[in-house]
C-alpha atoms as a PDB file:
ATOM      1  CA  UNK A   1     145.878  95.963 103.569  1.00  0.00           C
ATOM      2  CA  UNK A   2     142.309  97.134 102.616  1.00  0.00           C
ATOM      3  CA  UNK A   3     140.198  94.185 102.616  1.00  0.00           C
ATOM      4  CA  UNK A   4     137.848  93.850  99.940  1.00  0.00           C
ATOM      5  CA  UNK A   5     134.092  94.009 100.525  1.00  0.00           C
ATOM      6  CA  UNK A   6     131.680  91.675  98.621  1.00  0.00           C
ATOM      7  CA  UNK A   7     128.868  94.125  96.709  1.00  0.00           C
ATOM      8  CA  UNK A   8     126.623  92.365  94.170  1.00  0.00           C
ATOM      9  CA  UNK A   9     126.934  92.814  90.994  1.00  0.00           C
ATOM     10  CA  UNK A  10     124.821  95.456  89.109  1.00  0.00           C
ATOM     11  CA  UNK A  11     122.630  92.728  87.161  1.00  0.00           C
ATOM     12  CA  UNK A  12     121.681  90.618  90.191  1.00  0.00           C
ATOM     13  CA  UNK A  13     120.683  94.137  92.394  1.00  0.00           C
ATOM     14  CA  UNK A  14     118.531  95.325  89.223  1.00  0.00           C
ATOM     15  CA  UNK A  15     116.666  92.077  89.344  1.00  0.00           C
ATOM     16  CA  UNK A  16     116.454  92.077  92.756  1.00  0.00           C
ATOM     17  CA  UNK A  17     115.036  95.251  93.093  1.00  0.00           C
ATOM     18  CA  UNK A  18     112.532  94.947  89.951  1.00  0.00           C
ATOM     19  CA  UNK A  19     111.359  91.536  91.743  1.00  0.00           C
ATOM     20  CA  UNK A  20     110.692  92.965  94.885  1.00  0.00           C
ATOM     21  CA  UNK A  21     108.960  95.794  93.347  1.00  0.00           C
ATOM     22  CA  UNK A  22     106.444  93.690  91.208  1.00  0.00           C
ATOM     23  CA  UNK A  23     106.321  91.203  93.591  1.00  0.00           C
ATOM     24  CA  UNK A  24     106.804  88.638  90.781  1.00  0.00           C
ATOM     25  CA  UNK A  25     109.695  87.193  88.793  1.00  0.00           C
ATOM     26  CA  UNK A  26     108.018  87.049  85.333  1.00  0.00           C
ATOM     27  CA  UNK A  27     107.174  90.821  85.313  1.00  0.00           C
ATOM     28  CA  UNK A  28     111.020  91.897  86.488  1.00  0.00           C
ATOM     29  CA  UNK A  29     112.083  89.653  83.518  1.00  0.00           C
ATOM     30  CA  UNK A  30     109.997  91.120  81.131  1.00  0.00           C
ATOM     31  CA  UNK A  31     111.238  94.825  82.551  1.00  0.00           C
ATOM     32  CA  UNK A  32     114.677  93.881  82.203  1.00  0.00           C
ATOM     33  CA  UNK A  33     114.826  92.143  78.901  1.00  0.00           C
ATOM     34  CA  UNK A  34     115.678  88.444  80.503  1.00  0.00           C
ATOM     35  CA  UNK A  35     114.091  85.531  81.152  1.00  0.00           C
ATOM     36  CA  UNK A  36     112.763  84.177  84.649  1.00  0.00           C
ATOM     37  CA  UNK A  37     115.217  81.587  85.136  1.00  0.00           C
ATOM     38  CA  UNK A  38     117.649  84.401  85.110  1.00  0.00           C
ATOM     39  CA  UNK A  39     115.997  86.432  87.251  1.00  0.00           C
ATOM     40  CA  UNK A  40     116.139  83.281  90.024  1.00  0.00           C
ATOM     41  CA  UNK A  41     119.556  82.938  89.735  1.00  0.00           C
ATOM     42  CA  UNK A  42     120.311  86.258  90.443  1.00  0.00           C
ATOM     43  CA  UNK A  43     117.957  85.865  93.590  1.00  0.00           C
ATOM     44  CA  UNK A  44     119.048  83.116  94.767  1.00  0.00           C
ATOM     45  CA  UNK A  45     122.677  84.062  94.074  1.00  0.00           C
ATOM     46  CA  UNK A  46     122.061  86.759  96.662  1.00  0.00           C
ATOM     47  CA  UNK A  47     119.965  84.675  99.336  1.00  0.00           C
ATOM     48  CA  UNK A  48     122.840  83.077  99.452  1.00  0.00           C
ATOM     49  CA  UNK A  49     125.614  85.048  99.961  1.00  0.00           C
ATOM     50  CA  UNK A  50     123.301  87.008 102.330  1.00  0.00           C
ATOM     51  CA  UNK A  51     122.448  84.132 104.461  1.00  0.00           C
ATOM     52  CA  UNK A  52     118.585  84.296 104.538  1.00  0.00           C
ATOM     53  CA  UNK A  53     115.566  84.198 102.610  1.00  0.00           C
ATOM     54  CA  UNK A  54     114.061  87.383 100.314  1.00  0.00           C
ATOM     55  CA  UNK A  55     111.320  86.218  99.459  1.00  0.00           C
ATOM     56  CA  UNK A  56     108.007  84.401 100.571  1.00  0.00           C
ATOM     57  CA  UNK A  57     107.313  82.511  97.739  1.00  0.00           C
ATOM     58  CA  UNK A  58     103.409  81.267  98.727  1.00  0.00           C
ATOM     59  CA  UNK A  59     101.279  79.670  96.181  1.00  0.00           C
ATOM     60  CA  UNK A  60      99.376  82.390  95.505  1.00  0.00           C
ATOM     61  CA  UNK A  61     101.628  85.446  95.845  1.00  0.00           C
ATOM     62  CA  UNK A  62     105.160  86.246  96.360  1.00  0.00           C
ATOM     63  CA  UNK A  63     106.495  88.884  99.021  1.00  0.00           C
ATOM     64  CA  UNK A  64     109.388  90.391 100.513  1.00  0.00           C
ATOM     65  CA  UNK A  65     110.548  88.700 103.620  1.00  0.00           C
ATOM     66  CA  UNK A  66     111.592  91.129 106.971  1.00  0.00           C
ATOM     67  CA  UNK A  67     114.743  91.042 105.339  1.00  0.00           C
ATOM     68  CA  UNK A  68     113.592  91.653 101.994  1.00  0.00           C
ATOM     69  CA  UNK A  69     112.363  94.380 102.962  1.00  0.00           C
ATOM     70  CA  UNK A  70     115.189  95.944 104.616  1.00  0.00           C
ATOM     71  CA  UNK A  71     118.194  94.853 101.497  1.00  0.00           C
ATOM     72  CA  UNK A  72     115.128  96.370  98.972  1.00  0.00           C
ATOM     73  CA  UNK A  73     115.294  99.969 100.751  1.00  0.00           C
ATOM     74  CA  UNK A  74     118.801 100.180 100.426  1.00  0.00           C
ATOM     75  CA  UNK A  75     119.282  98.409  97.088  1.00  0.00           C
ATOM     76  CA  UNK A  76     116.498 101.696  96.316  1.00  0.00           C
ATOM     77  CA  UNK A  77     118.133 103.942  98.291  1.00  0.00           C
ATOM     78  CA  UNK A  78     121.665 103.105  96.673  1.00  0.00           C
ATOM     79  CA  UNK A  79     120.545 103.101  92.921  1.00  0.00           C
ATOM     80  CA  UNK A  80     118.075 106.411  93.834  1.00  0.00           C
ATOM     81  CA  UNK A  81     121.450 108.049  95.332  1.00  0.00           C
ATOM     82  CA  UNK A  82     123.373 106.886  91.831  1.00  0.00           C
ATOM     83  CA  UNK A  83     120.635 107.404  89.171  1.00  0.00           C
ATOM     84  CA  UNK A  84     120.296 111.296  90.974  1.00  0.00           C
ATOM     85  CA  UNK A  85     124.525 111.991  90.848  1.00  0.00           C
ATOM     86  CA  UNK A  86     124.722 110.629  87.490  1.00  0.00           C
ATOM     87  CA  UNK A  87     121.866 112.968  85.867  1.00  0.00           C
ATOM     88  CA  UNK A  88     123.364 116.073  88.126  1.00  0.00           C
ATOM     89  CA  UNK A  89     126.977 115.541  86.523  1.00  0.00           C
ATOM     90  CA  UNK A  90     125.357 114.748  83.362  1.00  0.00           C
ATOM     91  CA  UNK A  91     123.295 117.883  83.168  1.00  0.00           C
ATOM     92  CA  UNK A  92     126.563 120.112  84.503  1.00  0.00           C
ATOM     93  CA  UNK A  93     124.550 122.494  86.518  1.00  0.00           C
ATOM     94  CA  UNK A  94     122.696 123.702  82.578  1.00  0.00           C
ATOM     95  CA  UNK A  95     119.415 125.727  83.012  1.00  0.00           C
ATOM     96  CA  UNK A  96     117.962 123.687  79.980  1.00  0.00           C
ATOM     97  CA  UNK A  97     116.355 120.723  81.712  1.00  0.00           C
ATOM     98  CA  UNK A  98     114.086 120.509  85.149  1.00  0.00           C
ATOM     99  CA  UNK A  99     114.121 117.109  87.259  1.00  0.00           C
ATOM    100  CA  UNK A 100     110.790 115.949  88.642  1.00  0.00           C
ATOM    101  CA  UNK A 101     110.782 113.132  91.557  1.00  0.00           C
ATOM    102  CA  UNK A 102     107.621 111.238  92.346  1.00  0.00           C
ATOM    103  CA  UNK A 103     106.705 107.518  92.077  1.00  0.00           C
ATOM    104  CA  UNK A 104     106.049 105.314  89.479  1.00  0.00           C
ATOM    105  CA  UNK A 105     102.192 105.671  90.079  1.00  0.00           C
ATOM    106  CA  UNK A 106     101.611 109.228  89.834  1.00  0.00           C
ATOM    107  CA  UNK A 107     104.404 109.253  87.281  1.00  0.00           C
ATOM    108  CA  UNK A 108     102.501 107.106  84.437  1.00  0.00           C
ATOM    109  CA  UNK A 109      98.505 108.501  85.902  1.00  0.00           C
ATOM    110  CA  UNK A 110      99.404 111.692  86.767  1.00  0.00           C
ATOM    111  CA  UNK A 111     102.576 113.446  84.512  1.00  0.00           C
ATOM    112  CA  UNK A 112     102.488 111.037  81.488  1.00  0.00           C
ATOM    113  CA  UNK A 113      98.700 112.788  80.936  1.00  0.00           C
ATOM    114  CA  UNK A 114      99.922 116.158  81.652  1.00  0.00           C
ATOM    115  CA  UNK A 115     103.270 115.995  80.069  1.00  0.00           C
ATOM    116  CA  UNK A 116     102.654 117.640  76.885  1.00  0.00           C
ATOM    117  CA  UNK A 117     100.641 120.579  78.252  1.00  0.00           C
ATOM    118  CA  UNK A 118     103.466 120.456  81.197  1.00  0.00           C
ATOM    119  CA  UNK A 119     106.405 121.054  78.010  1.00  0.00           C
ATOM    120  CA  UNK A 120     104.229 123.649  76.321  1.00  0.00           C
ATOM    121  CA  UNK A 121     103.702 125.681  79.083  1.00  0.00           C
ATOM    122  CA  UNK A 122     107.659 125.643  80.113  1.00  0.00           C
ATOM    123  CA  UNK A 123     108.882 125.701  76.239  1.00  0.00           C
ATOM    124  CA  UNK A 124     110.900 123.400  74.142  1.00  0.00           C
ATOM    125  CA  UNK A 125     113.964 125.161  75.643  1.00  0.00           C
ATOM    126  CA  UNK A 126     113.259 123.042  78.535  1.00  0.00           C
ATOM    127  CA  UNK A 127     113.758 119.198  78.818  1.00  0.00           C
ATOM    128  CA  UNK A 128     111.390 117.611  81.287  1.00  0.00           C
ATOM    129  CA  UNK A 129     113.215 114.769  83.219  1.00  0.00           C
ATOM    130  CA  UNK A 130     111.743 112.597  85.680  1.00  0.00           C
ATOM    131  CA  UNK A 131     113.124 110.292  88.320  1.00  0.00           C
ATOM    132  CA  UNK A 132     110.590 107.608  90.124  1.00  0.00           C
ATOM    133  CA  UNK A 133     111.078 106.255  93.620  1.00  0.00           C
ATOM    134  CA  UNK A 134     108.960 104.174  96.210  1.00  0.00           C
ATOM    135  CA  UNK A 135     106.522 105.880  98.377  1.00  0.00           C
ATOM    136  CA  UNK A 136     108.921 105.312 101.683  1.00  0.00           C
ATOM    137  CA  UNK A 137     111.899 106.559  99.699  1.00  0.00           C
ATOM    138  CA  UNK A 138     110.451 109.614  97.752  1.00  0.00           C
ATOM    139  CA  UNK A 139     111.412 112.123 100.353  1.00  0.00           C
ATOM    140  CA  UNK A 140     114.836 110.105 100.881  1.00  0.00           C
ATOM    141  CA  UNK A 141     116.451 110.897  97.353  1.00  0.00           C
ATOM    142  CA  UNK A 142     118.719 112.604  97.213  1.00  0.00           C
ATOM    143  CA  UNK A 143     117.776 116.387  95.711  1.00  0.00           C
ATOM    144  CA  UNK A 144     120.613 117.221  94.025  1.00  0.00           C
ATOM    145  CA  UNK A 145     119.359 117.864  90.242  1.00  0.00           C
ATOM    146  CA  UNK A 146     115.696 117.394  92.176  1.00  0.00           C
ATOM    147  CA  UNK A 147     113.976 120.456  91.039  1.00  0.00           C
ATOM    148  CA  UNK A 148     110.322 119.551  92.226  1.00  0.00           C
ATOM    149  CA  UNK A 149     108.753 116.698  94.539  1.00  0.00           C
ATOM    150  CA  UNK A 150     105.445 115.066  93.793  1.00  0.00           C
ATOM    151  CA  UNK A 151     104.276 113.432  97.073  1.00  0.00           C
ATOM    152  CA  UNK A 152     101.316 113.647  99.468  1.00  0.00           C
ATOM    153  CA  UNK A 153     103.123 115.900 102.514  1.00  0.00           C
ATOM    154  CA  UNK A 154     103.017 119.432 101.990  1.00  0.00           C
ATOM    155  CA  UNK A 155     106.947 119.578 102.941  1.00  0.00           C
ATOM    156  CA  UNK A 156     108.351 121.700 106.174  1.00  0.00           C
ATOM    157  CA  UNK A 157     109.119 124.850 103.126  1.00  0.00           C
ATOM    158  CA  UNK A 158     107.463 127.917 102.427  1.00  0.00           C
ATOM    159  CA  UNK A 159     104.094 127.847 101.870  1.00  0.00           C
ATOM    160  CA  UNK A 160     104.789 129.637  98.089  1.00  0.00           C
ATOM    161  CA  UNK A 161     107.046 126.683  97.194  1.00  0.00           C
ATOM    162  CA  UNK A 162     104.212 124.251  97.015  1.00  0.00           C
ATOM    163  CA  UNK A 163     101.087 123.943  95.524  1.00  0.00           C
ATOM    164  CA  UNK A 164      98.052 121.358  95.361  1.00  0.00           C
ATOM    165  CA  UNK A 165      98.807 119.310  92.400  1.00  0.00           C
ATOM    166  CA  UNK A 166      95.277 116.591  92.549  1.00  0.00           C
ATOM    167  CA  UNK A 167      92.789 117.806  94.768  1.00  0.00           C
ATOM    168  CA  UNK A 168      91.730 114.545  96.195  1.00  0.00           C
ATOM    169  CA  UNK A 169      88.157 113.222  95.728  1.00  0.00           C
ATOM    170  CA  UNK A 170      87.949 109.858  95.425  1.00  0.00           C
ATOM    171  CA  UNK A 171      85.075 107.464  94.655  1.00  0.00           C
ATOM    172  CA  UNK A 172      84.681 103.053  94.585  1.00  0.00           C
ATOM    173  CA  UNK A 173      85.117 102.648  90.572  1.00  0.00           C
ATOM    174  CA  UNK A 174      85.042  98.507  88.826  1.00  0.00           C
ATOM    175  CA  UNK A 175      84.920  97.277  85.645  1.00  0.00           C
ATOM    176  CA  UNK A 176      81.437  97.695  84.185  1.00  0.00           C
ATOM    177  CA  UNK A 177      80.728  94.135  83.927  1.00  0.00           C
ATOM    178  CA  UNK A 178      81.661  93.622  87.649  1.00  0.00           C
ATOM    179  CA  UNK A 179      79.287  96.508  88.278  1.00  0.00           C
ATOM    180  CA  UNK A 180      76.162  95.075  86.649  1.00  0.00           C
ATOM    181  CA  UNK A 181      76.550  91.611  88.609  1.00  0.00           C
ATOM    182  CA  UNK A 182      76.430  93.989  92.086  1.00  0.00           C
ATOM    183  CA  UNK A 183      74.304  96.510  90.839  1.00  0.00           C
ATOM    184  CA  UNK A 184      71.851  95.688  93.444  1.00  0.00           C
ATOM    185  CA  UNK A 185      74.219  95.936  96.218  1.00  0.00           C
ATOM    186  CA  UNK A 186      76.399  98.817  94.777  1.00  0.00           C
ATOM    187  CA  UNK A 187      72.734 100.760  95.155  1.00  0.00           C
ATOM    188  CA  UNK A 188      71.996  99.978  98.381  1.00  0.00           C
ATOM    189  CA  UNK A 189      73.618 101.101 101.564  1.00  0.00           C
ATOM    190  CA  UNK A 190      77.616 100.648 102.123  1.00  0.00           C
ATOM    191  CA  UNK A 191      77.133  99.210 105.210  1.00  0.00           C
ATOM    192  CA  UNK A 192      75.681  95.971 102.926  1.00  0.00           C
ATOM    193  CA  UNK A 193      78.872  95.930 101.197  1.00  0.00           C
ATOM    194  CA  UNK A 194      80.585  93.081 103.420  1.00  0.00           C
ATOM    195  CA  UNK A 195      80.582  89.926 100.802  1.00  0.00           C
ATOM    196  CA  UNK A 196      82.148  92.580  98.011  1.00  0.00           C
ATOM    197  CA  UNK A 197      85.782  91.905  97.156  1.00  0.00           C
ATOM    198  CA  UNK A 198      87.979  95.237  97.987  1.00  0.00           C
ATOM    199  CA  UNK A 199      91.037  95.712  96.117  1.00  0.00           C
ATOM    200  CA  UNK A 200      93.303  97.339  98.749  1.00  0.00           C
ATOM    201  CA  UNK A 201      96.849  99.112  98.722  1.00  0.00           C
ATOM    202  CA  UNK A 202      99.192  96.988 101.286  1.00  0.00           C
ATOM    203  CA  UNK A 203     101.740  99.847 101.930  1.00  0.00           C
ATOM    204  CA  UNK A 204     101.311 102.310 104.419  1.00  0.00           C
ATOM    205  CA  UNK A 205      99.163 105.114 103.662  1.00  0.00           C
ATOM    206  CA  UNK A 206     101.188 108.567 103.161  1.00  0.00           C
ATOM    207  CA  UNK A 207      98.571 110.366 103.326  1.00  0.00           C
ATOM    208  CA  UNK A 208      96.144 109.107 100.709  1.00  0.00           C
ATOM    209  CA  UNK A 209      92.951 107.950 101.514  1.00  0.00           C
ATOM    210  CA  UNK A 210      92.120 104.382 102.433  1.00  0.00           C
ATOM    211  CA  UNK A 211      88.819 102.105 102.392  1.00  0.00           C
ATOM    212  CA  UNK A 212      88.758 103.324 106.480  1.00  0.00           C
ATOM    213  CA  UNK A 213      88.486 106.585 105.902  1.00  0.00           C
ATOM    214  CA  UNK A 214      86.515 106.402 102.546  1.00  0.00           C
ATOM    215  CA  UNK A 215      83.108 104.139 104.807  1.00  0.00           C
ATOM    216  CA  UNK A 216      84.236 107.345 107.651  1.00  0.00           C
ATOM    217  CA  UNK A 217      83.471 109.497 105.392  1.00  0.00           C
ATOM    218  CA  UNK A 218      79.685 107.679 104.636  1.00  0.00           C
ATOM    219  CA  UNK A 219      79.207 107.462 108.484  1.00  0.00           C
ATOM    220  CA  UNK A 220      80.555 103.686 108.767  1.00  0.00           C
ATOM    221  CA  UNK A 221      83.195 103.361 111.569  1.00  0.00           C
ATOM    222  CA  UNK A 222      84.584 100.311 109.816  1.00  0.00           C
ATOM    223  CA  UNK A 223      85.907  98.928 106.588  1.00  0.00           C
ATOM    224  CA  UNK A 224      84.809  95.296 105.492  1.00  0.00           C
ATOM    225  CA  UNK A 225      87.502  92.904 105.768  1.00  0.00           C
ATOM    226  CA  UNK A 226      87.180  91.134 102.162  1.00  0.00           C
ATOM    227  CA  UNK A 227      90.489  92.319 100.426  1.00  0.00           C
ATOM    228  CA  UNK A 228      93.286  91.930  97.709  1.00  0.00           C
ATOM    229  CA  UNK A 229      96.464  93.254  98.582  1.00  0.00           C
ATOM    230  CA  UNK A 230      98.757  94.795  95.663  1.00  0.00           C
ATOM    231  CA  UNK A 231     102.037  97.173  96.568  1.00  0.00           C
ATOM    232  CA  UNK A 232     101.467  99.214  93.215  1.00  0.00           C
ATOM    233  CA  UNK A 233      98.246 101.476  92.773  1.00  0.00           C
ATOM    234  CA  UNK A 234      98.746 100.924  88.621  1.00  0.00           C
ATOM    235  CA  UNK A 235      98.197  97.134  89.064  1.00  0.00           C
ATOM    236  CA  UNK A 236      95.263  97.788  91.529  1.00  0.00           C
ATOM    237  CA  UNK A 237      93.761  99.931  88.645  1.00  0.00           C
ATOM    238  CA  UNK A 238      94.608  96.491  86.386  1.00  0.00           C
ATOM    239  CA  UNK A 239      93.114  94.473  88.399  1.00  0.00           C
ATOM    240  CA  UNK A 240      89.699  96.356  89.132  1.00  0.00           C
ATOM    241  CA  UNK A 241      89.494  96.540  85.553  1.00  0.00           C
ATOM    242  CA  UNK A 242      89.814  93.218  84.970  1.00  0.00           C
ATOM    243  CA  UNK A 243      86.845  92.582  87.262  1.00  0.00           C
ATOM    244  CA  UNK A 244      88.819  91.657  90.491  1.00  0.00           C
ATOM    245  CA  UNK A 245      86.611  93.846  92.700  1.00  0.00           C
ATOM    246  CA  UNK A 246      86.288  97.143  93.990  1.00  0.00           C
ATOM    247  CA  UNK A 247      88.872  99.748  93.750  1.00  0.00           C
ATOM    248  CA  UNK A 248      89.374 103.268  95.502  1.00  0.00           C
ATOM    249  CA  UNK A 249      89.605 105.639  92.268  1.00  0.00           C
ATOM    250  CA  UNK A 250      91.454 109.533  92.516  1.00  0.00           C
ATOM    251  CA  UNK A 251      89.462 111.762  89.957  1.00  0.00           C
ATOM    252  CA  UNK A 252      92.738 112.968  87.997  1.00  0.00           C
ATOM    253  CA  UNK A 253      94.237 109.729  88.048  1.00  0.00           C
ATOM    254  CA  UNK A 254      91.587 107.612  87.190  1.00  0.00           C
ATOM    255  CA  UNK A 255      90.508 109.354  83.898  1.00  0.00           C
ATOM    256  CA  UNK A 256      92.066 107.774  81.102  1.00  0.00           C
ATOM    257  CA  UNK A 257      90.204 104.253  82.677  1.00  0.00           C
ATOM    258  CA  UNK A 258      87.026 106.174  82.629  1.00  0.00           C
ATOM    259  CA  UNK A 259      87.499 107.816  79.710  1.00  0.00           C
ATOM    260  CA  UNK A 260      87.569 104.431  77.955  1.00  0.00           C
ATOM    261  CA  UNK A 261      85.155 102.468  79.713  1.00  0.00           C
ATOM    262  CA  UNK A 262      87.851  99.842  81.457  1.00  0.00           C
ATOM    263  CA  UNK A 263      85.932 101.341  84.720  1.00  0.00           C
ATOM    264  CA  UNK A 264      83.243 103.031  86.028  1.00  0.00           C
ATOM    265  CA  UNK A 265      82.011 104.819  88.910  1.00  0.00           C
ATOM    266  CA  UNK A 266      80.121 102.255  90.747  1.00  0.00           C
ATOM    267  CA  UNK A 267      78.431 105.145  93.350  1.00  0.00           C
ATOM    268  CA  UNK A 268      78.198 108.654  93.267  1.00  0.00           C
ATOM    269  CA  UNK A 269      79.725 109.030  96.908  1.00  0.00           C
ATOM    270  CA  UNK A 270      83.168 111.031  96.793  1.00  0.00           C
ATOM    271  CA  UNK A 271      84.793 111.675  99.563  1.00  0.00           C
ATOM    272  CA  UNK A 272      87.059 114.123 100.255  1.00  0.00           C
ATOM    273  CA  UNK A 273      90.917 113.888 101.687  1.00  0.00           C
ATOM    274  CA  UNK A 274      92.141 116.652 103.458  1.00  0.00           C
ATOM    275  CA  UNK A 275      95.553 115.273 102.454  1.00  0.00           C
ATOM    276  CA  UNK A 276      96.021 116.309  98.495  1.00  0.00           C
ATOM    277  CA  UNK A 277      99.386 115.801  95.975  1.00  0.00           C
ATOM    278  CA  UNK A 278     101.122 118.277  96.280  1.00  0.00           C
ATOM    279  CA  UNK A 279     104.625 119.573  93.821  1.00  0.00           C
ATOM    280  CA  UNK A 280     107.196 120.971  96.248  1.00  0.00           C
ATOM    281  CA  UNK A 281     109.668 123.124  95.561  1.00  0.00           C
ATOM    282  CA  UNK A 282     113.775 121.730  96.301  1.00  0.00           C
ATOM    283  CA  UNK A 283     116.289 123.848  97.433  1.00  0.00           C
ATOM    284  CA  UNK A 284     117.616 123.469  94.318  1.00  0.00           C
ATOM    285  CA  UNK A 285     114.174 124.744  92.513  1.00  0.00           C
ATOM    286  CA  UNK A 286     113.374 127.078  94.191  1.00  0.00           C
ATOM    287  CA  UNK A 287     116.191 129.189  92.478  1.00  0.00           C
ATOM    288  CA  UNK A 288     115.472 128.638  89.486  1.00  0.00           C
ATOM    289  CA  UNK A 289     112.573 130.154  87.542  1.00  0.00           C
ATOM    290  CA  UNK A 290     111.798 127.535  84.497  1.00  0.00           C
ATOM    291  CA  UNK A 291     110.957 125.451  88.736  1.00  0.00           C
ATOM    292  CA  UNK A 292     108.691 127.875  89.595  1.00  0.00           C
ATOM    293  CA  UNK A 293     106.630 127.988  86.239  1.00  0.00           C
ATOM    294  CA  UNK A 294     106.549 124.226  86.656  1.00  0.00           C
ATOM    295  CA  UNK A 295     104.961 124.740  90.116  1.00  0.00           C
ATOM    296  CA  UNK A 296     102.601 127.886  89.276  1.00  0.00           C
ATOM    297  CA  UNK A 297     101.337 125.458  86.037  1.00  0.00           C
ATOM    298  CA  UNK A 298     100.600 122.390  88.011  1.00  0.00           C
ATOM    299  CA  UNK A 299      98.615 124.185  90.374  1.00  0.00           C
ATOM    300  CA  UNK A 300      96.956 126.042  87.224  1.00  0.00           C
ATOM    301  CA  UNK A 301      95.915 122.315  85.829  1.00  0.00           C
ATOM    302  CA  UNK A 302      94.807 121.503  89.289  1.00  0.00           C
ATOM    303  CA  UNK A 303      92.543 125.008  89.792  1.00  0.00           C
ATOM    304  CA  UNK A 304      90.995 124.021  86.456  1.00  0.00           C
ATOM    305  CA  UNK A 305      90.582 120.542  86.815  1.00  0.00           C
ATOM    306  CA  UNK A 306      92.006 119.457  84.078  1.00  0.00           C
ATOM    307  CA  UNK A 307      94.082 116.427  83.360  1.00  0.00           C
END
């Protein structure tokens, strides 16, 4: 007899995995159409059929747990692996649509600006598809149907199946408010910059910069300690513009916030990464040549600086 295994069910894994990657109940309800309470059943439906905690649940801030963190990779890795067969069947191996994997952060301040110049360029013949994955897992899903790979490592292929997608220069940027009250300090040398509030990413780096190497970069060895942590660069960008504090700010990804005055510059000192975005080629993309004219177009918009 084949004994049956227990798998959650699809509802409780979704709000698992929206929790874990807002870091807070209220927003994975809203994303999901439910209410909170629902959303803590769920979790605490699968705490405890798994035996141990999720989530941290502080006063100030929920977070993933060791194991949390462990069940959310392959929750990610299992709905990645689904989400990618189902648009591969789906699109039956058809020439009229291209598949574009990068995360949720560089998919709403990076493609959602470009988009429509992205479709012009390519034609309305093609259909522009993309998939969004966490940093740790972007490289980890699966490519079938990927055509092209947003991500900060240049890949192992050819050097013609890649290009620099963002040059990265990147400058402190606040809300202007927030600037005027530290306009004294904000003028005056970075190594005076201790009592200001950083807003900071938590994840690993993968190859963007970091506070570190941004005060390197202006001949400080070290970054002042003074932080808030956040898991998603979008809601780092929310909360600098909400006056939270500093924020490191990409020119290309930054623009729409400068462009209507939720942020500023707050000093003219950009450094300069030696580790860009790049789109890379799949196996899959590199045959086909609507892939390529996605890749020679994006490095176009790059050359030109335009967003």
């Amino acid at each position: 007899m084949i004994r049956r295994r227990w798998i959650p069910s699809t509802s409780a894994l979704l709000a698992f995995e929206s929790a874990a990657r807002f870091c807070n109940f209220s927003r994975a309800a809203d994303e999901l159409a439910t209410s909170q309470s629902a959303i803590s059943r769920h979790i605490a439906t699968l705490e405890s059929r798994l035996g141990c905690r999720l989530f941290d649940r502080g006063e100030k801030r929920l977070r993933l747990t060791g194991e949390g963190e462990q069940f959310h990779r392959a929750v990610i890795t299992g709905l990645e692996g689904i989400q990618s067969a189902a648009m591969a069947i789906a699109g039956g191996g058809a020439d009229d649509h291209l598949t574009l994997a990068c995360t949720d952060e560089i998919s709403h301040l990076y493609l959602m600006p470009r988009f429509e110049a992205l479709q012009e360029a390519l034609g309305a013949q093609t259909g522009i598809h993309v998939m969004t994955a966490d940093y740790d897992l972007i490289d980890a899903v699966p490519d079938a149907g990927i055509d092209l790979v947003l991500a900060y490592e240049a890949g192992e292929g050819p050097a013609e199946d890649r290009v620099v997608a963002l040059p990265e220069a990147v400058a402190p940027v606040c809300a202007p408010a927030w600037a005027e009250r530290h306009r004294a300090m904000l003028d005056g040398p970075v190594t005076g910059w201790s009592d200001l509030t950083l807003l900071d990413m938590t994840r690993r780096s993968r190859g963007w910069m970091t506070w570190q190497d941004w005060f390197a970069q202006c001949g400080v060895p070290g970054a002042p300690q003074a932080r808030l942590g956040f898991d998603n660069y979008v809601y780092l960008l929310e909360a600098a513009a909400a006056g939270r504090g500093l924020a490191l700010g990409w020119r290309g990804l930054i623009d729409r916030y400068l462009a209507n005055g939720n942020l500023v510059v707050a000093t003219e000192r950009w450094a300069i990464s030696p580790h860009p975005l790049y789109a890379r080629l799949t196996r899959r993309g590199r045959g086909r040549p609507a892939a390529r004219a996605c890749l020679v177009h994006l490095g176009r918009l790059a050359g030109e600086g335009r967003p």
